[in-house]
Protein backbone atom coordinates (compact mmCIF):
# COMPACT_ATOMS: atom_id res chain seq x y z
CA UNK A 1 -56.94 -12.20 -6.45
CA UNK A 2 -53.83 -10.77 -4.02
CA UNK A 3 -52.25 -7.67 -4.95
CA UNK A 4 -53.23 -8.62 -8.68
CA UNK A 5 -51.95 -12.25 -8.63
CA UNK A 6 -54.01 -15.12 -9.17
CA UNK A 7 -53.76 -16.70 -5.48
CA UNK A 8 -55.04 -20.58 -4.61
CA UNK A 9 -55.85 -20.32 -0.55
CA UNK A 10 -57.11 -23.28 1.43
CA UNK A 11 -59.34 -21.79 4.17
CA UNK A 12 -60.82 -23.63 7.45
CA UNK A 13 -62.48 -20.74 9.50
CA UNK A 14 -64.60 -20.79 12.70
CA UNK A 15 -67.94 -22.71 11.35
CA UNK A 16 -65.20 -25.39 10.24
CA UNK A 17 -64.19 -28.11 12.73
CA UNK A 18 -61.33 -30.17 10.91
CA UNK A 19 -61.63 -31.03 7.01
CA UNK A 20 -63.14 -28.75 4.87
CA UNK A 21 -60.86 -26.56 3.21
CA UNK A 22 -63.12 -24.13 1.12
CA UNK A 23 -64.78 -22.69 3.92
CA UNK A 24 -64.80 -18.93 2.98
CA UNK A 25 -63.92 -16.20 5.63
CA UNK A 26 -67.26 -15.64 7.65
CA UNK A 27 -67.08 -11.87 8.82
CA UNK A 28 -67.46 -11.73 12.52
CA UNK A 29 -68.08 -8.76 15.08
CA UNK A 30 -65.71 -11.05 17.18
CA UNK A 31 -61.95 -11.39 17.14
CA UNK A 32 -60.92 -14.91 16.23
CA UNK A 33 -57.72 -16.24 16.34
CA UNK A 34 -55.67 -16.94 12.57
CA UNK A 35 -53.17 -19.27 11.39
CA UNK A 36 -51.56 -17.93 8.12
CA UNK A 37 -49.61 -21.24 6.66
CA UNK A 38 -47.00 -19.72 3.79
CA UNK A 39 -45.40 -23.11 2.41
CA UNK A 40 -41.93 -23.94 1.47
CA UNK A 41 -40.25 -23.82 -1.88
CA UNK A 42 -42.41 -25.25 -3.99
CA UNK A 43 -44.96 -23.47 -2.71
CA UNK A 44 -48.18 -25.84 -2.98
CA UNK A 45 -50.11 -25.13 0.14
CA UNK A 46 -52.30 -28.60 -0.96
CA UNK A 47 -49.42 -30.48 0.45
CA UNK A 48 -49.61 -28.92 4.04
CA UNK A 49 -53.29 -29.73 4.48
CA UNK A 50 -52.98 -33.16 6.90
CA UNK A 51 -50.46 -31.13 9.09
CA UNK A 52 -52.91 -28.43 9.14
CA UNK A 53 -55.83 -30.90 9.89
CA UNK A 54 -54.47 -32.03 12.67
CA UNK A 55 -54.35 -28.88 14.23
CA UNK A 56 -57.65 -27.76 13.19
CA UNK A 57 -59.22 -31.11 14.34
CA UNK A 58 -57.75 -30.47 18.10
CA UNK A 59 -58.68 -26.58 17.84
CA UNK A 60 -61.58 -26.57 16.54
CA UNK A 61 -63.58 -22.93 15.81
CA UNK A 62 -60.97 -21.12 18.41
CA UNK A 63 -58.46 -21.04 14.84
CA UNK A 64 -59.17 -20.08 11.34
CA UNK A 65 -56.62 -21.35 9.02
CA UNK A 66 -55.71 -20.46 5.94
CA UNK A 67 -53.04 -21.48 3.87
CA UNK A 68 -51.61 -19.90 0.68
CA UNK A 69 -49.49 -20.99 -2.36
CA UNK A 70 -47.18 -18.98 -4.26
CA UNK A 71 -48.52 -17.27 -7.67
CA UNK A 72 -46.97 -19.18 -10.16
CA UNK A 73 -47.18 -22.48 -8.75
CA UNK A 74 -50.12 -24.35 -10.77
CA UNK A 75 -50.37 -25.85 -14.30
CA UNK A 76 -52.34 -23.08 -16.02
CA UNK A 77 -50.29 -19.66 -14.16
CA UNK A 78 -47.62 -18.39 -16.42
CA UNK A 79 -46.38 -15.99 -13.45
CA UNK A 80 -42.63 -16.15 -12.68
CA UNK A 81 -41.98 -14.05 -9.21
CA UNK A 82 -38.94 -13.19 -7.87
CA UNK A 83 -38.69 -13.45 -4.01
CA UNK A 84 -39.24 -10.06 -3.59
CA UNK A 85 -42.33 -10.54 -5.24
CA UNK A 86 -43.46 -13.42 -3.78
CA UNK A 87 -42.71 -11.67 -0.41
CA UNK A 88 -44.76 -8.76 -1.36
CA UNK A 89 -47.83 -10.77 -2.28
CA UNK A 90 -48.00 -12.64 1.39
CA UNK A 91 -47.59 -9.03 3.04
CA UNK A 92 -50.71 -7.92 0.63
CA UNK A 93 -52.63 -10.82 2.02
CA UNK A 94 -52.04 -10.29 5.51
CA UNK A 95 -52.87 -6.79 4.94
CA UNK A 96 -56.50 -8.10 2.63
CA UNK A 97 -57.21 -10.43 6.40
CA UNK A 98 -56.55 -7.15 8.14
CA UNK A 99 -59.20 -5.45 6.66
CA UNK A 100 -61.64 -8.76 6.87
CA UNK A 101 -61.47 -9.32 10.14
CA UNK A 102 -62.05 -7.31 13.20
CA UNK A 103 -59.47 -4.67 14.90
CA UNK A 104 -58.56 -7.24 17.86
CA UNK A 105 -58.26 -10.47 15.70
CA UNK A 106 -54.91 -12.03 16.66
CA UNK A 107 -52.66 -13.38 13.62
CA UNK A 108 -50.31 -16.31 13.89
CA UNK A 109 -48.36 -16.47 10.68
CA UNK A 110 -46.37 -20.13 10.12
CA UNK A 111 -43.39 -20.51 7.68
CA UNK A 112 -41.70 -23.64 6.49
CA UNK A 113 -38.16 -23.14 5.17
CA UNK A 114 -38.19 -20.18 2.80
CA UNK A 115 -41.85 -19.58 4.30
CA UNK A 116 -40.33 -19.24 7.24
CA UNK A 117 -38.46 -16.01 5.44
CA UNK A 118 -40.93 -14.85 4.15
CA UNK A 119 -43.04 -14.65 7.77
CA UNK A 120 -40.13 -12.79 8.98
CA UNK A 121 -40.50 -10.37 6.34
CA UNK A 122 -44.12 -9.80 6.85
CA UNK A 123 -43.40 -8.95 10.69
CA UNK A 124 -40.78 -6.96 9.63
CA UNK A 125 -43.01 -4.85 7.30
CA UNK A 126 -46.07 -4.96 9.51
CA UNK A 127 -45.20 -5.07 12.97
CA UNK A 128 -47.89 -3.23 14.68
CA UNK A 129 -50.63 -5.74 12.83
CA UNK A 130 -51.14 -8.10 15.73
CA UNK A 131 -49.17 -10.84 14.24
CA UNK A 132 -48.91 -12.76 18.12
CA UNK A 133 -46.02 -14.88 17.02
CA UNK A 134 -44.28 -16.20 13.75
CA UNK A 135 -43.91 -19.75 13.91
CA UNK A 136 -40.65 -21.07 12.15
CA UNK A 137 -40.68 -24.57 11.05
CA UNK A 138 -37.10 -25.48 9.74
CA UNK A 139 -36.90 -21.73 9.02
CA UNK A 140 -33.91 -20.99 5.78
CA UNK A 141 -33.29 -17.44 7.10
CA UNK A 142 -29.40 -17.02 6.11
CA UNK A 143 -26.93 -18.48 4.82
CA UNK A 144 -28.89 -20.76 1.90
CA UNK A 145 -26.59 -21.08 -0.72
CA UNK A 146 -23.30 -22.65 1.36
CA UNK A 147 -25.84 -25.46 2.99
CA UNK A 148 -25.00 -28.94 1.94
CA UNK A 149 -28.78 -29.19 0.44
CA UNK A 150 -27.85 -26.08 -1.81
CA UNK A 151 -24.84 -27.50 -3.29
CA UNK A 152 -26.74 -30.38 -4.72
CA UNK A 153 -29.76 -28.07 -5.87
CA UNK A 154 -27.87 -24.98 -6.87
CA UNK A 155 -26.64 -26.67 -10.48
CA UNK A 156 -29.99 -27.67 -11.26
CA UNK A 157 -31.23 -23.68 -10.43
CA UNK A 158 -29.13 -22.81 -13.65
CA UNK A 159 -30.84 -20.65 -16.49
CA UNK A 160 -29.54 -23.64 -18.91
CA UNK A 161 -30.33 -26.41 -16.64
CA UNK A 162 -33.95 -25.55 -15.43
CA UNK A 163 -34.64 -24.96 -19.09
CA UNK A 164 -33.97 -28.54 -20.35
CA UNK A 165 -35.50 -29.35 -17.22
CA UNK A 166 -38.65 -27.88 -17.95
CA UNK A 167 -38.76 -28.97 -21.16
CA UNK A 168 -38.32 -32.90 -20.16
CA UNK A 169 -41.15 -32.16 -17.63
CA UNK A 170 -43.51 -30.13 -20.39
CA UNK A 171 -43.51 -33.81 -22.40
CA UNK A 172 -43.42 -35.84 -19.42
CA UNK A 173 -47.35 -33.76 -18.45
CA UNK A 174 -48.45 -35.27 -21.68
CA UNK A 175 -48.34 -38.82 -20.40
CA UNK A 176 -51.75 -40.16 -18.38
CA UNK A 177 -51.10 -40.12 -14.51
CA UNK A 178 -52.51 -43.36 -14.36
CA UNK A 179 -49.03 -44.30 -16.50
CA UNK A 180 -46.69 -41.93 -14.61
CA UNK A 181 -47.27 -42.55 -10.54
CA UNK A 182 -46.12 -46.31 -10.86
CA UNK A 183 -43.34 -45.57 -12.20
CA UNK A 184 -42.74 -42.40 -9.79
CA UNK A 185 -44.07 -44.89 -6.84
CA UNK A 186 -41.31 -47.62 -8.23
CA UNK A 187 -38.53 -45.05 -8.13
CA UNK A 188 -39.50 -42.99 -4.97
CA UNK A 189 -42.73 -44.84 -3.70
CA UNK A 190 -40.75 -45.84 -0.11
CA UNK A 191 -42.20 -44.92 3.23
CA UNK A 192 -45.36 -43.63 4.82
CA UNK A 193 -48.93 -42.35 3.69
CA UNK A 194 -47.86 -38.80 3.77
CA UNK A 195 -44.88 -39.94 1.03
CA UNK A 196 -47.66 -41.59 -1.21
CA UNK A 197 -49.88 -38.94 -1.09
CA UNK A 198 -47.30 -36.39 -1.98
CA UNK A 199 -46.16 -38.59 -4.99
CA UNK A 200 -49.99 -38.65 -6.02
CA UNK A 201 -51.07 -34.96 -5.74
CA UNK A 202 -47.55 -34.19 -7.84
CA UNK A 203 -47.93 -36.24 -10.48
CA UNK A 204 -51.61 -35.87 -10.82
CA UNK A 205 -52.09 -31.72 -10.35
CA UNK A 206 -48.14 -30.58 -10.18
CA UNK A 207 -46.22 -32.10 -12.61
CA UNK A 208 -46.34 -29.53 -15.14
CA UNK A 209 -43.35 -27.16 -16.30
CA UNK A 210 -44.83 -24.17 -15.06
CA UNK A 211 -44.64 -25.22 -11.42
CA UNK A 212 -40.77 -26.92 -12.36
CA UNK A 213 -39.62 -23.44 -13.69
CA UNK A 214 -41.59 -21.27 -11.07
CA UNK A 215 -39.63 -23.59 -8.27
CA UNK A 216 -36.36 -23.66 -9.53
CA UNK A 217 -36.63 -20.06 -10.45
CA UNK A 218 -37.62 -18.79 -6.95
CA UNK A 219 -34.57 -21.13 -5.40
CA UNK A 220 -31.91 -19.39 -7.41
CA UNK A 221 -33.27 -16.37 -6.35
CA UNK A 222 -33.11 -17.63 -2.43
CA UNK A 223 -29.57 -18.57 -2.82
CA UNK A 224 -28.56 -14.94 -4.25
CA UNK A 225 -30.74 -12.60 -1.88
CA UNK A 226 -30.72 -15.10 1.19
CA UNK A 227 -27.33 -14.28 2.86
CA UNK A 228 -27.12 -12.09 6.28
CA UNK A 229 -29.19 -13.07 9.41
CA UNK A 230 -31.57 -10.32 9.93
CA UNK A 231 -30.39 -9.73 13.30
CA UNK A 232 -31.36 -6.11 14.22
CA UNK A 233 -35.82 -7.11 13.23
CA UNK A 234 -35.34 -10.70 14.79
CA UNK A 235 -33.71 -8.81 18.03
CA UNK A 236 -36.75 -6.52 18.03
CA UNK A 237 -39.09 -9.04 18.22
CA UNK A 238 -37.37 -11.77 19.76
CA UNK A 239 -40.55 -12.79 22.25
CA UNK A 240 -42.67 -13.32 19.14
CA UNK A 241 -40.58 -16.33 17.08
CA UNK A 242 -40.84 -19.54 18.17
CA UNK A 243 -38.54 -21.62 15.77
CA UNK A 244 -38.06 -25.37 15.71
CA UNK A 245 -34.78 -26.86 14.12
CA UNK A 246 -33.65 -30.67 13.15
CA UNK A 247 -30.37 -31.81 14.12
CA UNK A 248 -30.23 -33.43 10.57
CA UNK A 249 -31.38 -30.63 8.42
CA UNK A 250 -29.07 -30.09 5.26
CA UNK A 251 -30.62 -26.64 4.39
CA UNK A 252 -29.74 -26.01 8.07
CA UNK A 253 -26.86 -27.24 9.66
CA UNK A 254 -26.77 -26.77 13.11
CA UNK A 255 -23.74 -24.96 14.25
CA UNK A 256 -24.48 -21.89 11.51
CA UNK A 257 -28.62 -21.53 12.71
CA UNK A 258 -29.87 -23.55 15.86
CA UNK A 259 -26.29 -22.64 17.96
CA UNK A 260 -26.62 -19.18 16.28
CA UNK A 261 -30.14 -18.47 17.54
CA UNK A 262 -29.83 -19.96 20.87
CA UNK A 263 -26.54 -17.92 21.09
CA UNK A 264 -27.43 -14.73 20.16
CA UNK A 265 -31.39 -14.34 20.61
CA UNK A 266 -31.75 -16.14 24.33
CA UNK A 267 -35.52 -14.81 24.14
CA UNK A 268 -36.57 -16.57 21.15
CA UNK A 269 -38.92 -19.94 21.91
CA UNK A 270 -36.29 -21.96 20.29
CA UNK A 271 -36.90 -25.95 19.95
CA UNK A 272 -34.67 -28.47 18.47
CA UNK A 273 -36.51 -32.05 17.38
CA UNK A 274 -35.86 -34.73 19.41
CA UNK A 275 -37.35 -37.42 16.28
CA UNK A 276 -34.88 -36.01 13.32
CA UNK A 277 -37.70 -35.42 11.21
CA UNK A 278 -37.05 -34.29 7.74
CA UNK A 279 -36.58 -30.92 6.69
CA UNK A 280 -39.63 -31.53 4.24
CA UNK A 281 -41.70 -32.61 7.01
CA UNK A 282 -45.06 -33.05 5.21
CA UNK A 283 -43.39 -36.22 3.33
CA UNK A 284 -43.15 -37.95 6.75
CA UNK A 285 -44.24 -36.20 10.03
CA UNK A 286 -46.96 -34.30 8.85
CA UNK A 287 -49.36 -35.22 12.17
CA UNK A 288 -46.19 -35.30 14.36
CA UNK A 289 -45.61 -31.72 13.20
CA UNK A 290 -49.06 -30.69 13.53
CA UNK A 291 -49.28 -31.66 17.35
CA UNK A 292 -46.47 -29.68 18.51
CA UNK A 293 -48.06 -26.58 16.52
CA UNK A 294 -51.15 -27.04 18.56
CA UNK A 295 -48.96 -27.29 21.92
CA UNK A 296 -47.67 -23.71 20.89
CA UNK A 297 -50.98 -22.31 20.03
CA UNK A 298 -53.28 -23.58 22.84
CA UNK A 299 -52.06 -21.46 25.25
CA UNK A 300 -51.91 -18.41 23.11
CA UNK A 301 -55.58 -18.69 22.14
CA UNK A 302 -56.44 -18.68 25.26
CA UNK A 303 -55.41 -15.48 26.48
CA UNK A 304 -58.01 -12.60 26.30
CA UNK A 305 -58.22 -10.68 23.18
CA UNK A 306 -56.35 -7.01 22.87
CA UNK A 307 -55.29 -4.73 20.07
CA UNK A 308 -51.67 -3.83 19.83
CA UNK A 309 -52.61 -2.63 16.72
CA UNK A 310 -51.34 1.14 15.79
CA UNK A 311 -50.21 1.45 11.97
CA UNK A 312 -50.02 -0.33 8.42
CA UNK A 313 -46.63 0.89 7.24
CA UNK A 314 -47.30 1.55 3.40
């Protein structure tokens, strides 16, 4: 439980080398170094765990990992969070690892597209916690509802909409999954392993009206609240983003956020893919992905530990 939420984390700590992802958090006199992994929109962490592998499998016991879905986001939670809310529950965990592990521990917390957001808004809240650096991955920080990718979702986001949605889902989980993933595999079954494997854990664990509602719920909410760049916090802690873009991201078009952030924050690690991988990267480039997070991290874990540590805002 986080903040009084039923919360499904994937953890990899020290004693962990590369695949086992209910390793519980082994309390240490030592710092270690931690990679918080807050998903996109919907927020299944399962679906990030081959990115994630790959970096634990070339890091090895220098990282814990732990990733985190969104309350709300599994057949049998009833939960329906706003963004605020959802927001609020990743800044109670990072303040529940605080307390786990020791004073020095350095935090690294990752964000995919409205993950992304919500990192920002954990540095924001806690920025004396030793979080070393957010790392952005196709990071939705303004701007979400005027994207191209938001005028084909926003209609479905509609109160009348996601409710006949859901519903079609809610009979559609009745059906065997051994009937439903040909059919989804027939329909959308083209390209990689990552592809198939998403198809599989969705129909198998996901498919279920509760998840539809809680993800079509939270993106409404994004394209209301998500507007203004945050420009005075991401000034103010400029040397701690590194953000990676895709020149063929709809939820991002270039001009409006790569050219923005090179433009106006020259001290961010800013990184634009040279592969065009998809903005929903673990469908395709899940171990690409994952090897460019461990060329960002190596170094970092290497330094020696301090504490920059001074308060926990409340």
């Amino acid at each position: 439980m986080v903040d009084g939420l039923w919360t499904q984390t994937y953890c990899c700590s020290h004693s962990c080398f590369s695949n086992n992802w209910d390793t519980p958090i082994v309390d240490s006199l030592l710092p270690r170094n931690v990679l918080l992994m807050i998903p996109g929109n919907p927020g299944i962490a399962e679906y990030y765990l081959p990115f994630l592998t790959t970096v634990k499998s070339q890091l090895g016991p220098k990282l814990d990992i732990i990733a985190v879905s969104y309350p709300g986001f599994t057949a049998n939670d009833h939960v329906l969070l706003s963004l605020k809310e959802q927001v609020d529950h990743k800044i109670a965990l990072l303040d529940l690892l605080i307390d786990i592990y020791p004073d020095n521990t350095r935090f690294f917390i990752a964000g995919h597209s409205v993950g992304a957001y919500m990192a920002h808004q954990i540095l924001k809240a806690r920025p004396y916690s030793n979080i070393t650096r957010v790392i952005s991955l196709f990071p939705t920080l303004h701007s979400m509802a005027v994207t191209p990718r938001a005028n084909q979702v926003a209609p479905l986001t509609n109160a009348f909409v996601r409710s006949c949605l859901v519903l079609i889902v809610f009979w559609l989980s009745f059906l065997p999954s051994a009937f439903l993933l040909p059919i989804a595999e027939l329909v959308d079954g083209q390209g990689g392993e990552d592809k198939r494997r998403i198809l599989r854990l969705t129909v198998q664990k996901y498919l279920h009206s509760n998840v539809l509602n809680s993800a079509l719920f939270l993106a409404n909410n994004e394209f209301k609240l998500i507007k203004e760049l945050d420009k005075k916090a991401i000034d103010s802690h400029q040397e701690r983003y590194i953000m990676y873009y895709s020149k063929t991201d709809g939820w991002t078009p270039l001009e409006d956020h790569y050219e923005l952030i090179k433009k106006e924050f020259p001290k961010v690690d800013l990184h634009l893919c040279e592969h065009d991988t998809d903005h929903a990267f673990v469908v395709s480039d899940s171990e690409r992905m994952g090897h460019k997070v461990v060329e960002w991290l190596t170094p970092l874990i290497s330094l020696p530990f301090h504490s920059n540590k001074i308060s926990i805002v409340q």
